[in-house]
C-alpha atoms as a PDB file:
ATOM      1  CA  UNK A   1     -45.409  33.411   9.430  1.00  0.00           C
ATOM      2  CA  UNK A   2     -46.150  30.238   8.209  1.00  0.00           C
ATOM      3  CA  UNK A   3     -44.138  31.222   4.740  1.00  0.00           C
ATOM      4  CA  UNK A   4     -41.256  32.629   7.187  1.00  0.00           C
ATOM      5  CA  UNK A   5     -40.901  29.186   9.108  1.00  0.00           C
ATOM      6  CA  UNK A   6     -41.501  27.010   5.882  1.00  0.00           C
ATOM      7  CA  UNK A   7     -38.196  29.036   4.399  1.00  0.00           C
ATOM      8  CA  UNK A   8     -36.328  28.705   7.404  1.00  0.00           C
ATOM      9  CA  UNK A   9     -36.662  25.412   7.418  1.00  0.00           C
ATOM     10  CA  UNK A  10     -35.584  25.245   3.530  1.00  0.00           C
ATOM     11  CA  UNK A  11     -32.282  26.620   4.322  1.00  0.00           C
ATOM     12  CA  UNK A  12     -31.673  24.679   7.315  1.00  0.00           C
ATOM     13  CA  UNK A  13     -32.060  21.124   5.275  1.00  0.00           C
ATOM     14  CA  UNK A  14     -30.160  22.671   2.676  1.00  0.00           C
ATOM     15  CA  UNK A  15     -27.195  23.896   4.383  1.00  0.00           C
ATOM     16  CA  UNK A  16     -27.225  20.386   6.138  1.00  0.00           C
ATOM     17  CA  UNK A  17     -27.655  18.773   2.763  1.00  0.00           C
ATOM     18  CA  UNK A  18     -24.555  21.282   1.618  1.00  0.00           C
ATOM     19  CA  UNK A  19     -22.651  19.972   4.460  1.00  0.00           C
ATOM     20  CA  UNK A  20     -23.124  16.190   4.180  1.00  0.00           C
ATOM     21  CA  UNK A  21     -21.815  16.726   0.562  1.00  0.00           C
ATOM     22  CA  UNK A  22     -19.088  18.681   1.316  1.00  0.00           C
ATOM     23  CA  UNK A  23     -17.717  16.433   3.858  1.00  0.00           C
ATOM     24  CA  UNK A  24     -18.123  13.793   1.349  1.00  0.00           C
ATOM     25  CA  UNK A  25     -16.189  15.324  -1.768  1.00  0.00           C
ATOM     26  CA  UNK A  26     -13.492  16.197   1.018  1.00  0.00           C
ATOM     27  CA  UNK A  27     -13.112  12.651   2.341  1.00  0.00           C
ATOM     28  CA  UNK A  28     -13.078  11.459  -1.544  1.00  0.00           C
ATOM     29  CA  UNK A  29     -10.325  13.911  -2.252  1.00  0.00           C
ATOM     30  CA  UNK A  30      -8.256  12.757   1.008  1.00  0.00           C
ATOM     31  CA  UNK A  31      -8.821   9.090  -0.311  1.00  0.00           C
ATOM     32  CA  UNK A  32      -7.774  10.257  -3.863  1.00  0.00           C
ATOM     33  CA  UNK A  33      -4.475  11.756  -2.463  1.00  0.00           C
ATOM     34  CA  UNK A  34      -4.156   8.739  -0.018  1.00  0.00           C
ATOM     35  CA  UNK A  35      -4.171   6.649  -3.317  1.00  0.00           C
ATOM     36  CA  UNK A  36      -1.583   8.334  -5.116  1.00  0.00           C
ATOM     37  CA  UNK A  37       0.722   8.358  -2.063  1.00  0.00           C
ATOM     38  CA  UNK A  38       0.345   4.383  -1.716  1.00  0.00           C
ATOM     39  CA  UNK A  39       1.132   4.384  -5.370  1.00  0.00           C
ATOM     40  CA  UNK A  40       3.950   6.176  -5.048  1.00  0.00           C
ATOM     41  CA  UNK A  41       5.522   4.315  -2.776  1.00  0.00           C
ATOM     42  CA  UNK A  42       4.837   1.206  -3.951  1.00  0.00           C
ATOM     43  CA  UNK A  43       7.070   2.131  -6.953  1.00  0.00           C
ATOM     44  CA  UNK A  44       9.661   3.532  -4.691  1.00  0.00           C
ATOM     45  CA  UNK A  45       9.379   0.129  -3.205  1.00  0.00           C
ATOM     46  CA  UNK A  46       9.738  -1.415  -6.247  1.00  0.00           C
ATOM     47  CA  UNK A  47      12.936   0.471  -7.039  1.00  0.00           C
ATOM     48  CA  UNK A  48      14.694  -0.428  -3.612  1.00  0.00           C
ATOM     49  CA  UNK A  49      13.714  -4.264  -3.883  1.00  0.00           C
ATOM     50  CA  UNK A  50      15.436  -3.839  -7.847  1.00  0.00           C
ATOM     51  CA  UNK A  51      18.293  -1.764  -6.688  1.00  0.00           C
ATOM     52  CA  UNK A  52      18.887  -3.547  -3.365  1.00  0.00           C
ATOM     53  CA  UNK A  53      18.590  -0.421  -1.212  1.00  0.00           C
ATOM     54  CA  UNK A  54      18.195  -1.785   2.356  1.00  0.00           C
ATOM     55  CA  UNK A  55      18.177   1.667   3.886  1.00  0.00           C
ATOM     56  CA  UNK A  56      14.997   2.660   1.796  1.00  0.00           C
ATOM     57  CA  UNK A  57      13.457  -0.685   2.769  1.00  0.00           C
ATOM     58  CA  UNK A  58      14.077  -0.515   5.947  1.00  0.00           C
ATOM     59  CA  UNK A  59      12.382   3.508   6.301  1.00  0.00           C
ATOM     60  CA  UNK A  60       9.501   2.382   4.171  1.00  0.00           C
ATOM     61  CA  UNK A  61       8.399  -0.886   6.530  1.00  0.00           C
ATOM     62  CA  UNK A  62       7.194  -1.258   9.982  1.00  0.00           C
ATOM     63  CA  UNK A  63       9.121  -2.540  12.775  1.00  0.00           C
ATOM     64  CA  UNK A  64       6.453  -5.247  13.407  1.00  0.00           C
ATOM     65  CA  UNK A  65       6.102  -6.103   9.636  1.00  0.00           C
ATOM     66  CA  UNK A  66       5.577  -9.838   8.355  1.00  0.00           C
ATOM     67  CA  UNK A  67       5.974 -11.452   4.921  1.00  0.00           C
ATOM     68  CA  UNK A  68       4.719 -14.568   3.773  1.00  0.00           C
ATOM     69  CA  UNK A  69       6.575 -16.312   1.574  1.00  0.00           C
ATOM     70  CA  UNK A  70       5.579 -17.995  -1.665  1.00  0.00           C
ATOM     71  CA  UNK A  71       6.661 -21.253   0.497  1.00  0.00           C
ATOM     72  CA  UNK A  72       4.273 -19.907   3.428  1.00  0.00           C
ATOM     73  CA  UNK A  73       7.541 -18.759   5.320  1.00  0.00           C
ATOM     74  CA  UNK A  74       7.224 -16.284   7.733  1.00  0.00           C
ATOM     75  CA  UNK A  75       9.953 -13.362   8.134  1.00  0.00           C
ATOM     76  CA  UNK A  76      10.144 -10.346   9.700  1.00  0.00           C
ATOM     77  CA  UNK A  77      11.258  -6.904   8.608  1.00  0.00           C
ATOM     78  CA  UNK A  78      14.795  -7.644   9.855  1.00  0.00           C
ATOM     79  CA  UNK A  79      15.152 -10.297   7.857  1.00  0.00           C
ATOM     80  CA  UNK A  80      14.255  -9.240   4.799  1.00  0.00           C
ATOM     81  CA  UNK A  81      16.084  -5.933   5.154  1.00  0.00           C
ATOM     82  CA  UNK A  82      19.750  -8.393   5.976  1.00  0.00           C
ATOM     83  CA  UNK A  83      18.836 -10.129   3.177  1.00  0.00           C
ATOM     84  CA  UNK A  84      19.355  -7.195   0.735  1.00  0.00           C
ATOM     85  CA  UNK A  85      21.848  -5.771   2.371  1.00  0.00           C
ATOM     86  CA  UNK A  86      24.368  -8.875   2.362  1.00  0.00           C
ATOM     87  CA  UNK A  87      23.434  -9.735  -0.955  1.00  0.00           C
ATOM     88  CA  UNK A  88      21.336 -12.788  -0.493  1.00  0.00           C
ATOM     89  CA  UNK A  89      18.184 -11.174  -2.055  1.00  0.00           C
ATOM     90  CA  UNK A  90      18.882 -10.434  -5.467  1.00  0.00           C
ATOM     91  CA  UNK A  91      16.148  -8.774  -7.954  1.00  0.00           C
ATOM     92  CA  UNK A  92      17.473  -8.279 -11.604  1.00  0.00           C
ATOM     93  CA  UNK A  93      13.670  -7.176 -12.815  1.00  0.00           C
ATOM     94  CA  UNK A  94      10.535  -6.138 -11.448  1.00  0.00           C
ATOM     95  CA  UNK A  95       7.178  -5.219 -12.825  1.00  0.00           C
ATOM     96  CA  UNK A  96       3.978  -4.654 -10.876  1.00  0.00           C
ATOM     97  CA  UNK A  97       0.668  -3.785 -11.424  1.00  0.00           C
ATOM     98  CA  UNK A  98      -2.174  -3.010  -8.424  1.00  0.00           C
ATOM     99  CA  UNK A  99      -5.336  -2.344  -7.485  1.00  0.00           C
ATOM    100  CA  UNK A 100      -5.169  -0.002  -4.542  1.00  0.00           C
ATOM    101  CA  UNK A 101      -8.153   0.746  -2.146  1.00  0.00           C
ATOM    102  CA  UNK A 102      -7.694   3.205   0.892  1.00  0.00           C
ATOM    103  CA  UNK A 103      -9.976   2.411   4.087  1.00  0.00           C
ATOM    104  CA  UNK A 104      -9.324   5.480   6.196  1.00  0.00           C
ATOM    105  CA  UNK A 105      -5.458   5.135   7.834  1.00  0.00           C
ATOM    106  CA  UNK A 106      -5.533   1.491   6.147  1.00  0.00           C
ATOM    107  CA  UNK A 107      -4.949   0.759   2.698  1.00  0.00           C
ATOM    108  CA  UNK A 108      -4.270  -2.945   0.825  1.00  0.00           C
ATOM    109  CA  UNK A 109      -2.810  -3.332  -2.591  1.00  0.00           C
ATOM    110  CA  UNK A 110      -3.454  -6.111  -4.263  1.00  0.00           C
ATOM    111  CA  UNK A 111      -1.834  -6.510  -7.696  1.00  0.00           C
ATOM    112  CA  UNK A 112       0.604  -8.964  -9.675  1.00  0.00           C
ATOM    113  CA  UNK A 113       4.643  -8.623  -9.849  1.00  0.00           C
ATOM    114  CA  UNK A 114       6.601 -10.248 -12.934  1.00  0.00           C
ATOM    115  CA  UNK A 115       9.948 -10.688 -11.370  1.00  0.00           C
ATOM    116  CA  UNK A 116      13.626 -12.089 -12.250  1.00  0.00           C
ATOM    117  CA  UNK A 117      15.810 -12.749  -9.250  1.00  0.00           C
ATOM    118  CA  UNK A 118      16.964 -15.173  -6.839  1.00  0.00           C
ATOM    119  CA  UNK A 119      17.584 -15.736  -2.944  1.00  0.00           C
ATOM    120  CA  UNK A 120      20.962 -17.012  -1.224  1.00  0.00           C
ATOM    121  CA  UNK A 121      21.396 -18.333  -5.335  1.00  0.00           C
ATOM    122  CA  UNK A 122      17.993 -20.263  -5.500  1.00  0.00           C
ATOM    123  CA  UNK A 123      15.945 -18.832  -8.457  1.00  0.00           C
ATOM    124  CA  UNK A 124      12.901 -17.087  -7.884  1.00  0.00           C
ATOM    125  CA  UNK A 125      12.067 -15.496 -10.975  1.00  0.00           C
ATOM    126  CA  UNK A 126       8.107 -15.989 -12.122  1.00  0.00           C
ATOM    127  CA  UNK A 127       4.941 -14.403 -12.158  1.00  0.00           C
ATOM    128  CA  UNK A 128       2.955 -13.352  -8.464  1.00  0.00           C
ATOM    129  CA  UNK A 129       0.061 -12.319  -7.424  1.00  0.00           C
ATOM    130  CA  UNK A 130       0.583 -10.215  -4.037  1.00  0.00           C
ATOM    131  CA  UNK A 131      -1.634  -8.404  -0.998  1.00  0.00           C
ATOM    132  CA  UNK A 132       0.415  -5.902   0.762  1.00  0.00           C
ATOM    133  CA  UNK A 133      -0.782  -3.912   3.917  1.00  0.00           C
ATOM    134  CA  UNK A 134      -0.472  -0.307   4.322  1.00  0.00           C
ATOM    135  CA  UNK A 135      -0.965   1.449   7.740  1.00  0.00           C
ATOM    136  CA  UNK A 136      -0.141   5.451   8.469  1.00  0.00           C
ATOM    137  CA  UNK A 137       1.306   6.089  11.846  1.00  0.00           C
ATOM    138  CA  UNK A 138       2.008  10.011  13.003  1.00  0.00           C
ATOM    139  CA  UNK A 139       1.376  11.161   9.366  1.00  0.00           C
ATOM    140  CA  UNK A 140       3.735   8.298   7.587  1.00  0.00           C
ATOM    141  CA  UNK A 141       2.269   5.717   4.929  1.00  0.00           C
ATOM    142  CA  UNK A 142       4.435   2.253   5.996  1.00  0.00           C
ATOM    143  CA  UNK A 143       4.021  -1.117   4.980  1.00  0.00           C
ATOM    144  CA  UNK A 144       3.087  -3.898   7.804  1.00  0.00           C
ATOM    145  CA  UNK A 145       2.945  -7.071   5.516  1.00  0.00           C
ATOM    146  CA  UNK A 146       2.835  -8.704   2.458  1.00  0.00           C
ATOM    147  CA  UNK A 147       2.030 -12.102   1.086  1.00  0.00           C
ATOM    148  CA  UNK A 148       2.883 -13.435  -2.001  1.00  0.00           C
ATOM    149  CA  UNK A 149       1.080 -16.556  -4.075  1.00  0.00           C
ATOM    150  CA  UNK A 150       2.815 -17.671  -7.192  1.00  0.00           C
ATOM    151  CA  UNK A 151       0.779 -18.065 -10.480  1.00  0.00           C
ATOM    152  CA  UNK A 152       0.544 -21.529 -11.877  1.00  0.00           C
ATOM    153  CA  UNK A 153       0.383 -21.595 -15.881  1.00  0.00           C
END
């Protein structure tokens, strides 16, 4: 009996053991594809803010979203969507790099953008560092802010 119970209890710890893991390698795999999605769309992102495509911009942000300026303004996603629309924001180059990290339905990207391009004819063209904030809602990766820091040499 004693061998009986001792085996029992072997396959119970095990299967719990198989469990634990499995629920692990899935949430890795979720955070994996999480990941790539963010990446993704930061490079459709990218394209918009180059191309000036207000309509994408304006999908791919949150109603409540906020931006802080390299000269600690704050706007709103209505704002910066007008401003490529009319013309005002201009972006002749872009290049970015990141570091993306997923926390569940939260991710942050944190990476540097090499840019050539101006506002309302003001030149804004340098190097940035930048945090933007990623939150899914009802299945839908959209950005909620972003704040920019510009890199002394």
């Amino acid at each position: 009996m004693k061998g009986r119970a001792a085996a029992a209890l072997f396959c119970l710890c095990f299967a719990f053991a198989i469990g634990v893991w499995g629920k692990h390698v899935l949430a890795q795999l979720s955070s994996d594809k999480s990941t790539e999605q963010i990446r993704a769309l930061e490079a459709a992102r990218n394209d918009a803010i180059v191309h000036g495509d207000a309509a994408t911009l304006e999908r791919m942000t949150s109603d409540d979203y906020t931006f802080i300026t390299l000269g600690g303004e704050l706007r709103t996603k209505a704002e910066i969507v007008k401003g490529f629309a009319t013309g005002a924001f201009k972006c002749e180059s872009r290049e970015i790099s990141d570091l993306t990290r997923v926390y569940g339905n939260a991710a942050v990207v944190t990476g540097r953008s090499t840019q050539k391009g101006s506002e309302n004819g003001k030149d804004y063209s340098g190097d940035y560092w930048f945090t933007r904030v990623y939150v899914k809602e009802n299945g839908r990766w959209l950005t909620v802010a972003l704040q920019t820091t510009l890199i002394q040499r």
